[in-house]
C-alpha atoms as a PDB file:
ATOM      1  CA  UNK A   1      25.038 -53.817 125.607  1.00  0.00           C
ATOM      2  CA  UNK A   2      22.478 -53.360 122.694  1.00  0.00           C
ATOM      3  CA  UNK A   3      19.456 -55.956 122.917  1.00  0.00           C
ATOM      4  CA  UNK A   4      18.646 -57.494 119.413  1.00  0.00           C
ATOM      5  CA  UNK A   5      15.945 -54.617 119.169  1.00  0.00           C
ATOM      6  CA  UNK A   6      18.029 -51.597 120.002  1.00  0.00           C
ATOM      7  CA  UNK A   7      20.615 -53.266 117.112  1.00  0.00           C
ATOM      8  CA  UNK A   8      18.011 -53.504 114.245  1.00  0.00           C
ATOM      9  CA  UNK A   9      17.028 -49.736 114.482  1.00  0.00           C
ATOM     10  CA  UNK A  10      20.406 -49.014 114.627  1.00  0.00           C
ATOM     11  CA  UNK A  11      21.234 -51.114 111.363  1.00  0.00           C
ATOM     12  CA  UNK A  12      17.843 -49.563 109.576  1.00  0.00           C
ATOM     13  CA  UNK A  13      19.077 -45.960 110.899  1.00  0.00           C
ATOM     14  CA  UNK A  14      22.329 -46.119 109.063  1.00  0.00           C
ATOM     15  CA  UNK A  15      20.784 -48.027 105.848  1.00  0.00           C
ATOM     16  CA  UNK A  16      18.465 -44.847 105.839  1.00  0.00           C
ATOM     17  CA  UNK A  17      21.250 -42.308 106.628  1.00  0.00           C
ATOM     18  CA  UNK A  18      23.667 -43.957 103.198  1.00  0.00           C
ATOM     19  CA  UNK A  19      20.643 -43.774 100.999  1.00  0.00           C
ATOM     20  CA  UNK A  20      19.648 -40.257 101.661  1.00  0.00           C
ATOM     21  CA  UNK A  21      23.339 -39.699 101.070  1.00  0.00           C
ATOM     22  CA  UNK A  22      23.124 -41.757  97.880  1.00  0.00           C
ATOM     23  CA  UNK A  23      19.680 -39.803  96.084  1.00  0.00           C
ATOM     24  CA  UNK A  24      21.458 -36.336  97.537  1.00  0.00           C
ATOM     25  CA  UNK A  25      25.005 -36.829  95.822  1.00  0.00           C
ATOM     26  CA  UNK A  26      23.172 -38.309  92.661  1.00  0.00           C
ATOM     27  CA  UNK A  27      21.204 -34.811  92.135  1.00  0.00           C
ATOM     28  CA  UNK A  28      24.066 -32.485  93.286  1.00  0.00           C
ATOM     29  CA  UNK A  29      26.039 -34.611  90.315  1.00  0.00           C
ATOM     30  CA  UNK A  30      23.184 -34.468  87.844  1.00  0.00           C
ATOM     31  CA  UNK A  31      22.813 -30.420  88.489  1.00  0.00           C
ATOM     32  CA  UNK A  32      26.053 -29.660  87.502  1.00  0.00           C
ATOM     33  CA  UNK A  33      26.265 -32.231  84.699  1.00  0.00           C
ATOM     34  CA  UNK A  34      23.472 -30.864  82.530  1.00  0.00           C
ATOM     35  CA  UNK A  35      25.293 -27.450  82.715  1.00  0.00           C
ATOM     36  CA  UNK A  36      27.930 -28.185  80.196  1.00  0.00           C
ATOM     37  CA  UNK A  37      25.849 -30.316  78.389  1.00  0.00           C
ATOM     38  CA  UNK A  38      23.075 -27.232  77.671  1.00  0.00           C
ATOM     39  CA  UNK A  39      25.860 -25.127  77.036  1.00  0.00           C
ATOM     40  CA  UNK A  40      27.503 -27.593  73.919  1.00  0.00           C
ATOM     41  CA  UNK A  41      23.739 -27.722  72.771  1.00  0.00           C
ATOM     42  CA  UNK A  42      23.619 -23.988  72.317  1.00  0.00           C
ATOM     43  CA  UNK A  43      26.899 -23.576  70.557  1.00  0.00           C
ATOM     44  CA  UNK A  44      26.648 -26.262  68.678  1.00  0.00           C
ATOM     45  CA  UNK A  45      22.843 -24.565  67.189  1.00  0.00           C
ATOM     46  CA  UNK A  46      24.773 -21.431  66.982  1.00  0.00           C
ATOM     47  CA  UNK A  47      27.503 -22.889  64.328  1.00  0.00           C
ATOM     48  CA  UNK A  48      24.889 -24.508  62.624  1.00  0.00           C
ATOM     49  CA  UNK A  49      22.650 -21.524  61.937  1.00  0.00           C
ATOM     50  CA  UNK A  50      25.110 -19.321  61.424  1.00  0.00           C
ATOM     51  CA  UNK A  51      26.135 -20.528  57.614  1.00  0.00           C
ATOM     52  CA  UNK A  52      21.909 -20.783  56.826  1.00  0.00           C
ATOM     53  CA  UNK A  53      21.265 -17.445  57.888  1.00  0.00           C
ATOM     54  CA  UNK A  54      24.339 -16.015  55.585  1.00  0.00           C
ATOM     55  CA  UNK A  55      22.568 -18.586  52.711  1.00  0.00           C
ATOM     56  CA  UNK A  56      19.699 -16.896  52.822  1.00  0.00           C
ATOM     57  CA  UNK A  57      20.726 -13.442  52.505  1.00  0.00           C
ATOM     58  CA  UNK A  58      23.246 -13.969  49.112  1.00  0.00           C
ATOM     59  CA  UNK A  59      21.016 -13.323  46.182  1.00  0.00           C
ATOM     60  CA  UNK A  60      20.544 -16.360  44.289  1.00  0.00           C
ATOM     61  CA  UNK A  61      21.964 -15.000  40.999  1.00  0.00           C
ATOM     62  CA  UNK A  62      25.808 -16.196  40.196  1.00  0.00           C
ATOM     63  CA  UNK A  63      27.572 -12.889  42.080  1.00  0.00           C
ATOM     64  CA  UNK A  64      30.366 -13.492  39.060  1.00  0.00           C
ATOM     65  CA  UNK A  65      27.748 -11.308  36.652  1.00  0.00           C
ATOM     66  CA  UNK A  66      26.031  -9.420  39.329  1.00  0.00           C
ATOM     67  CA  UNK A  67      27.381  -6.152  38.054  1.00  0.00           C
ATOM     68  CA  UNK A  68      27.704  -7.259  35.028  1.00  0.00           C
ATOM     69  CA  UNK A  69      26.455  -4.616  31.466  1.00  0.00           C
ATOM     70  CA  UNK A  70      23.667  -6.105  28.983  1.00  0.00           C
ATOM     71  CA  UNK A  71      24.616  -5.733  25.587  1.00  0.00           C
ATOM     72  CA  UNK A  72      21.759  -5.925  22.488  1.00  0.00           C
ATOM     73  CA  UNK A  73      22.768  -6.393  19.455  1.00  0.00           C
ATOM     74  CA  UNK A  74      21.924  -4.397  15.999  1.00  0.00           C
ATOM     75  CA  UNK A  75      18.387  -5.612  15.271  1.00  0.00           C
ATOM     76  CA  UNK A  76      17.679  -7.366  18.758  1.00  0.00           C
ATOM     77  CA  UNK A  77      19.207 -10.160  17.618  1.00  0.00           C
ATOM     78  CA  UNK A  78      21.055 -11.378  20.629  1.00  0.00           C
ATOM     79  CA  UNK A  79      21.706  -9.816  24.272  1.00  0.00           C
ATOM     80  CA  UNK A  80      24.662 -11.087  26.545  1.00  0.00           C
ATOM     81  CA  UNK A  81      26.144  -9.570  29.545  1.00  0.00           C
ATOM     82  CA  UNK A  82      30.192  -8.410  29.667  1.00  0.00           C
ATOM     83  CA  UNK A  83      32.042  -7.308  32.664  1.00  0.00           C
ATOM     84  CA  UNK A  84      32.711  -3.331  33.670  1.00  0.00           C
ATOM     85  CA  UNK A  85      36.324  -3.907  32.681  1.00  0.00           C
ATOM     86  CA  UNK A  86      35.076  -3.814  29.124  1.00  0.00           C
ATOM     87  CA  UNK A  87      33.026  -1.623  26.732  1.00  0.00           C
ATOM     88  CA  UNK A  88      31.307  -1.497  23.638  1.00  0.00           C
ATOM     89  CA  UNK A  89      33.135   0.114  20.564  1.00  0.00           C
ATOM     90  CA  UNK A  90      31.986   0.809  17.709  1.00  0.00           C
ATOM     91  CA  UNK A  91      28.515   0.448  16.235  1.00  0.00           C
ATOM     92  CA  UNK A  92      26.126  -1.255  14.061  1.00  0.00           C
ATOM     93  CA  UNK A  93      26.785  -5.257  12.601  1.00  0.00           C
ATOM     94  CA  UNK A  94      30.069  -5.121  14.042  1.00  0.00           C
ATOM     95  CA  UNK A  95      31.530  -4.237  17.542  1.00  0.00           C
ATOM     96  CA  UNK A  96      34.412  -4.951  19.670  1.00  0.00           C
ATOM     97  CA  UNK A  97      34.330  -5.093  23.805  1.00  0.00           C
ATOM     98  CA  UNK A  98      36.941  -3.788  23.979  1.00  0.00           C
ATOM     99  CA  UNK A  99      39.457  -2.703  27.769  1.00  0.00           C
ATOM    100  CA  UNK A 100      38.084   0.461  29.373  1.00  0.00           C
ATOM    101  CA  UNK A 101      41.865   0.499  30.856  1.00  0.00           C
ATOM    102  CA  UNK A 102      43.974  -0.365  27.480  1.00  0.00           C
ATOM    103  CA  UNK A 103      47.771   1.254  26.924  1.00  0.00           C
ATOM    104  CA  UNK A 104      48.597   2.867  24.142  1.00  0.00           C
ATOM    105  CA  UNK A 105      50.317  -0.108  22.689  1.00  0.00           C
ATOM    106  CA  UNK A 106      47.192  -2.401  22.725  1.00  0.00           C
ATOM    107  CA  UNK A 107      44.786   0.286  21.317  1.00  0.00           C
ATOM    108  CA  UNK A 108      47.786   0.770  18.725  1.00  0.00           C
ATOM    109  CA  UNK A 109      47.593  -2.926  17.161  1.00  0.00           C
ATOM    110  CA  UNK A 110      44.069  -3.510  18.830  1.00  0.00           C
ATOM    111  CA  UNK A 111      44.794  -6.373  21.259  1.00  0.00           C
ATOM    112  CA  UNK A 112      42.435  -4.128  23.768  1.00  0.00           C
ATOM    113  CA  UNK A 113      39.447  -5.888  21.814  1.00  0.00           C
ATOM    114  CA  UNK A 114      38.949  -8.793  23.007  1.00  0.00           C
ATOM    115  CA  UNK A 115      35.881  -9.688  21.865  1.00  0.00           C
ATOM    116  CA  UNK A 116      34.077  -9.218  18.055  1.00  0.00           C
ATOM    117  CA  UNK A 117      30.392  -9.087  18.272  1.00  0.00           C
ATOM    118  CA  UNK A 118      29.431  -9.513  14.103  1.00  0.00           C
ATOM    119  CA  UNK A 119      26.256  -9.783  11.808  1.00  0.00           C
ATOM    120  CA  UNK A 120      26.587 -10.861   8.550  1.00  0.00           C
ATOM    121  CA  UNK A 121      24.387 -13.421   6.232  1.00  0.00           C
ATOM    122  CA  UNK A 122      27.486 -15.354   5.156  1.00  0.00           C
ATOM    123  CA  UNK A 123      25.650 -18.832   5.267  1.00  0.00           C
ATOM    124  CA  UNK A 124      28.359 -20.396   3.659  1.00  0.00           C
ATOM    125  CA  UNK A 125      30.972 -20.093   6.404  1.00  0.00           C
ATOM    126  CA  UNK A 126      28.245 -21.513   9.183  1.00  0.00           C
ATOM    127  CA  UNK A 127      27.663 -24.474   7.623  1.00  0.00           C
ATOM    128  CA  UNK A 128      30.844 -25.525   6.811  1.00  0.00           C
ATOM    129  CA  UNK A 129      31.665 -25.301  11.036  1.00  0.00           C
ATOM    130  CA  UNK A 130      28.578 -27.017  12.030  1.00  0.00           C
ATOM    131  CA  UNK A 131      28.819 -29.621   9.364  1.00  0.00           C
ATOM    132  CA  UNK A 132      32.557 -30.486  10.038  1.00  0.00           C
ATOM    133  CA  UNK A 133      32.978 -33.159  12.623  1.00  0.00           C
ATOM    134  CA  UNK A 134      33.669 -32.477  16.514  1.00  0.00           C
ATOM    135  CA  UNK A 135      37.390 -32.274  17.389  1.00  0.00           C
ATOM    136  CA  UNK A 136      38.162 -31.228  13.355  1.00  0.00           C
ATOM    137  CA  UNK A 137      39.781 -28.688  11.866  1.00  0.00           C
ATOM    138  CA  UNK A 138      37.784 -27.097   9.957  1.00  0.00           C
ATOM    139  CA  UNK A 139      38.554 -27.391   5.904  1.00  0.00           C
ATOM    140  CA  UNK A 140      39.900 -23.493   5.117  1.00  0.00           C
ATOM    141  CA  UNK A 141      40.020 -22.483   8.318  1.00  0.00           C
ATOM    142  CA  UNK A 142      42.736 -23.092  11.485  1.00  0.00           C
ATOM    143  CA  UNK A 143      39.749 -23.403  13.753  1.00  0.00           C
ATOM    144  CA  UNK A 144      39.163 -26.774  15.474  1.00  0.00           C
ATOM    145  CA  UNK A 145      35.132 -27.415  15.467  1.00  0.00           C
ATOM    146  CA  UNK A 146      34.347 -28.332  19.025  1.00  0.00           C
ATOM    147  CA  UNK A 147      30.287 -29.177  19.009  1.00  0.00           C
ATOM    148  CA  UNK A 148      26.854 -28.395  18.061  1.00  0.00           C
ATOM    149  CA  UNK A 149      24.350 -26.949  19.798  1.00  0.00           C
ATOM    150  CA  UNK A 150      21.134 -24.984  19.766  1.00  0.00           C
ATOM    151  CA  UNK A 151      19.338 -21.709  22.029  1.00  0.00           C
ATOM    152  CA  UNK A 152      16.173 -21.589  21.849  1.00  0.00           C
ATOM    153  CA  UNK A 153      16.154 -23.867  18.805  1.00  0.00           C
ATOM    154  CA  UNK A 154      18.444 -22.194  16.854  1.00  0.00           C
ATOM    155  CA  UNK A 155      21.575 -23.756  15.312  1.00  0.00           C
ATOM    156  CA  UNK A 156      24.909 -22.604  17.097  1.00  0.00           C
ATOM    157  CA  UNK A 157      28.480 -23.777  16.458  1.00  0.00           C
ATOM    158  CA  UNK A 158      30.856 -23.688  18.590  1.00  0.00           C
ATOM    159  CA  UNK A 159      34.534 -23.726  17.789  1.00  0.00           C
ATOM    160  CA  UNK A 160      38.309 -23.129  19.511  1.00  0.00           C
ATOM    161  CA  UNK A 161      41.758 -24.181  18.881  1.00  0.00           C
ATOM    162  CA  UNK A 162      44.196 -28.134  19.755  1.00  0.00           C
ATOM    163  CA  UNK A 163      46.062 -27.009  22.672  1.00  0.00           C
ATOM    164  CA  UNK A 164      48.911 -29.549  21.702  1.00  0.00           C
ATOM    165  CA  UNK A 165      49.285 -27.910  18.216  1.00  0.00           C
ATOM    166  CA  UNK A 166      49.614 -24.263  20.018  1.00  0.00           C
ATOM    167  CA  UNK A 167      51.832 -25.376  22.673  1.00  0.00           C
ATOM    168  CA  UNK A 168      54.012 -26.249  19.710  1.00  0.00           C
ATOM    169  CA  UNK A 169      53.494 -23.005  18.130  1.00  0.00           C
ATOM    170  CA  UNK A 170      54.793 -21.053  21.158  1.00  0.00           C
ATOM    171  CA  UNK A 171      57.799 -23.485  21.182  1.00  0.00           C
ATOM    172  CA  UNK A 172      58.655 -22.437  17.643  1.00  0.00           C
ATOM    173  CA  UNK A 173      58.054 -19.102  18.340  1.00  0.00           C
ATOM    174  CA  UNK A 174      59.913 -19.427  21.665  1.00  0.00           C
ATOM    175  CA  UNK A 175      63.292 -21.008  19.729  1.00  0.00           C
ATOM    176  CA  UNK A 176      62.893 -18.707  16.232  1.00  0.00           C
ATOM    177  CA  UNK A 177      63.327 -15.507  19.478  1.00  0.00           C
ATOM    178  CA  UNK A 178      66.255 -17.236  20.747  1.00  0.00           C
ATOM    179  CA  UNK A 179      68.090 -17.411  17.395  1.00  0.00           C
ATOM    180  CA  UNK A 180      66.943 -13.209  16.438  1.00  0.00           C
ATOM    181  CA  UNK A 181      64.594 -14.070  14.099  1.00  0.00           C
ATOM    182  CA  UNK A 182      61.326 -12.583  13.836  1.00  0.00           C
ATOM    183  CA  UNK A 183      57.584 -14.199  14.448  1.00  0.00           C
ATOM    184  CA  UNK A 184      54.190 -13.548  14.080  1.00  0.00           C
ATOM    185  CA  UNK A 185      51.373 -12.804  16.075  1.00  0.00           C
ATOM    186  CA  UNK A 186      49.829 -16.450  17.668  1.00  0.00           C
ATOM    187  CA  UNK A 187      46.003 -16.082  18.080  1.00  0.00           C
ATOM    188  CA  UNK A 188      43.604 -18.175  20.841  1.00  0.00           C
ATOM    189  CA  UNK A 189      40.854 -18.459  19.152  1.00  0.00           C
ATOM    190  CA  UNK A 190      37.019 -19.367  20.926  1.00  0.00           C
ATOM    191  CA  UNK A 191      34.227 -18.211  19.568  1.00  0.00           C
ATOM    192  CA  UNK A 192      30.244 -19.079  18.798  1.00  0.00           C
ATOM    193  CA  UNK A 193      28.476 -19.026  15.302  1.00  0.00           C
ATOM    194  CA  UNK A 194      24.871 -18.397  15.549  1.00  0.00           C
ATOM    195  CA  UNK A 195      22.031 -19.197  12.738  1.00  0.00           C
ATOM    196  CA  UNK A 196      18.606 -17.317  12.769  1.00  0.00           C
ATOM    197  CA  UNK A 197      17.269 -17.453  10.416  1.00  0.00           C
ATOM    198  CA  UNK A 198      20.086 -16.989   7.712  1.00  0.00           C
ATOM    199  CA  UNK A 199      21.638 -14.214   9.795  1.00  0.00           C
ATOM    200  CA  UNK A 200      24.590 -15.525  11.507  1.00  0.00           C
ATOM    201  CA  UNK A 201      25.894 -14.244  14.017  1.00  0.00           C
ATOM    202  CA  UNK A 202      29.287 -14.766  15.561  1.00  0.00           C
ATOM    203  CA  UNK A 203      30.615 -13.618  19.076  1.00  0.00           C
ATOM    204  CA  UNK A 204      34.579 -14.637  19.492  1.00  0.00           C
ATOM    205  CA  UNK A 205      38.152 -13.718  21.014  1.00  0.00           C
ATOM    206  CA  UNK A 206      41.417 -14.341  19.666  1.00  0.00           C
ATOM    207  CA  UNK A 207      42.804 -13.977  23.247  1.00  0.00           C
ATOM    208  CA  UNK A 208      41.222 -17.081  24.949  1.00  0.00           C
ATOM    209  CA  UNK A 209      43.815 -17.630  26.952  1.00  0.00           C
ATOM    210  CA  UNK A 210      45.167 -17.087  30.635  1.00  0.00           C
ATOM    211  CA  UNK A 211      42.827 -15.354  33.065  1.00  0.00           C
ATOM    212  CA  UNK A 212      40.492 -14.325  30.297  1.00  0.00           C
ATOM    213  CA  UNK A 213      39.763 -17.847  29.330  1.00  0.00           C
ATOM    214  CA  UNK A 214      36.954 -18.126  32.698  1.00  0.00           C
ATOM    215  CA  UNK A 215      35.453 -14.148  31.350  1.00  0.00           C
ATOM    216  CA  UNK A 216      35.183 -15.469  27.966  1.00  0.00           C
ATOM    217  CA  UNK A 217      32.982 -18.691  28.579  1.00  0.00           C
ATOM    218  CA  UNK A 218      31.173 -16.889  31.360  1.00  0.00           C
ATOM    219  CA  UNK A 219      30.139 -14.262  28.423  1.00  0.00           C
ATOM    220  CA  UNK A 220      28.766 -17.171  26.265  1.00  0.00           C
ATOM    221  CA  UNK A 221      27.154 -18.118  28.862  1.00  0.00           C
ATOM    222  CA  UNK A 222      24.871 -15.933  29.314  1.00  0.00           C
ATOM    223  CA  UNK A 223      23.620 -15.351  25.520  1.00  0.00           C
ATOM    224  CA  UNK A 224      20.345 -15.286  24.513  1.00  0.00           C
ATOM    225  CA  UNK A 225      18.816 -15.625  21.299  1.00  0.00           C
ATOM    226  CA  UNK A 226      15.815 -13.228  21.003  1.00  0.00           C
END
């Protein structure tokens, strides 16, 4: 039999023997947790990076315009970019961009110019856009006046068409088709009316519609007065 002595070393042996076990199994554990744990980290630093480094190397101009021509008109008077689907044609105080890729049938009633670039001093026809109220037709013309504006501190105009009244206008054309009658040309006008100085010019389309609407008010965009 154990005397009292033998049985307390025994006791402090085992209490010994189950923490040992205890600090061992608690390390083993904590070894192979931090594994996976290091491992998220990195992925999770790779994702991240991954869309800043890509930021950093697109150029910080709109890649829409990147390739993009620069135009200058007669005189200096303005500059604005137009896309390589277009060109310039003609010369002088008035020019067209016109479709590098037009058929025969649009160069033949001119539908491949889709945009007029023209100088003129007709004062008259400015001021009576700028002076008509937003969201107006404008008196002698089928233009609706859409707001005021100025580059640079010169007066601009800008002006476009009530897409109610030429929804209605394809609707008539639409039914006057059905019943073999003839119709005429509709137009979607946009366009810009610029003062310097008693020159005026005026940059506009009479095809601002469809996928050419976005080209059109991307070109206005980027005119400068000079």
């Amino acid at each position: 039999m154990f005397n009292q002595k033998g049985f307390s070393t025994l006791i402090l042996v085992f209490i010994a023997l189950f923490l040992a076990g205890l600090v061992g199994g608690t390390y083993y554990l904590g070894i192979h947790q931090d594994k996976p744990l290091e491992q998220k980290s990195t992925t999770s630093q790779t994702n991240y990076s991954s869309p800043a480094s890509q930021l950093t190397t697109n150029p910080t101009s709109s890649p829409s315009t990147l390739n993009w021509n620069t135009y200058k008109s007669f005189g200096n008077l303005i500059t604005l970019k137009y896309p390589p689907i277009l060109y310039v044609k003609g010369e002088g105080q008035q020019v067209f961009l016109a479709k590098i890729d037009a058929s025969p049938s649009e160069k033949l009633d001119y539908s491949d110019q889709l945009v007029e670039i023209r100088i003129d001093n007709l004062i008259s026809r400015f001021e009576s856009y700028y002076n008509t109220p937003d969201k107006k037709v404008v008196q002698g013309f089928s233009d609706l006046k859409l707001r005021n504006y100025d580059i640079n501190g010169y007066k601009v105009v800008e002006y476009g068409y009530d897409e109610v009244d030429k929804q209605k206008q394809l609707r008539e054309n639409e039914d006057a088709l059905k019943s073999g009658a003839s119709v005429g040309m509709i137009y979607f006008n946009k366009g810009v009316i610029v003062n310097k100085n008693g020159e005026i010019i005026e940059i506009s389309t009479n095809a601002y519609t469809g996928d050419f609407k976005a080209t059109f008010d991307k070109i206005l965009s980027t005119l400068t007065i000079n």
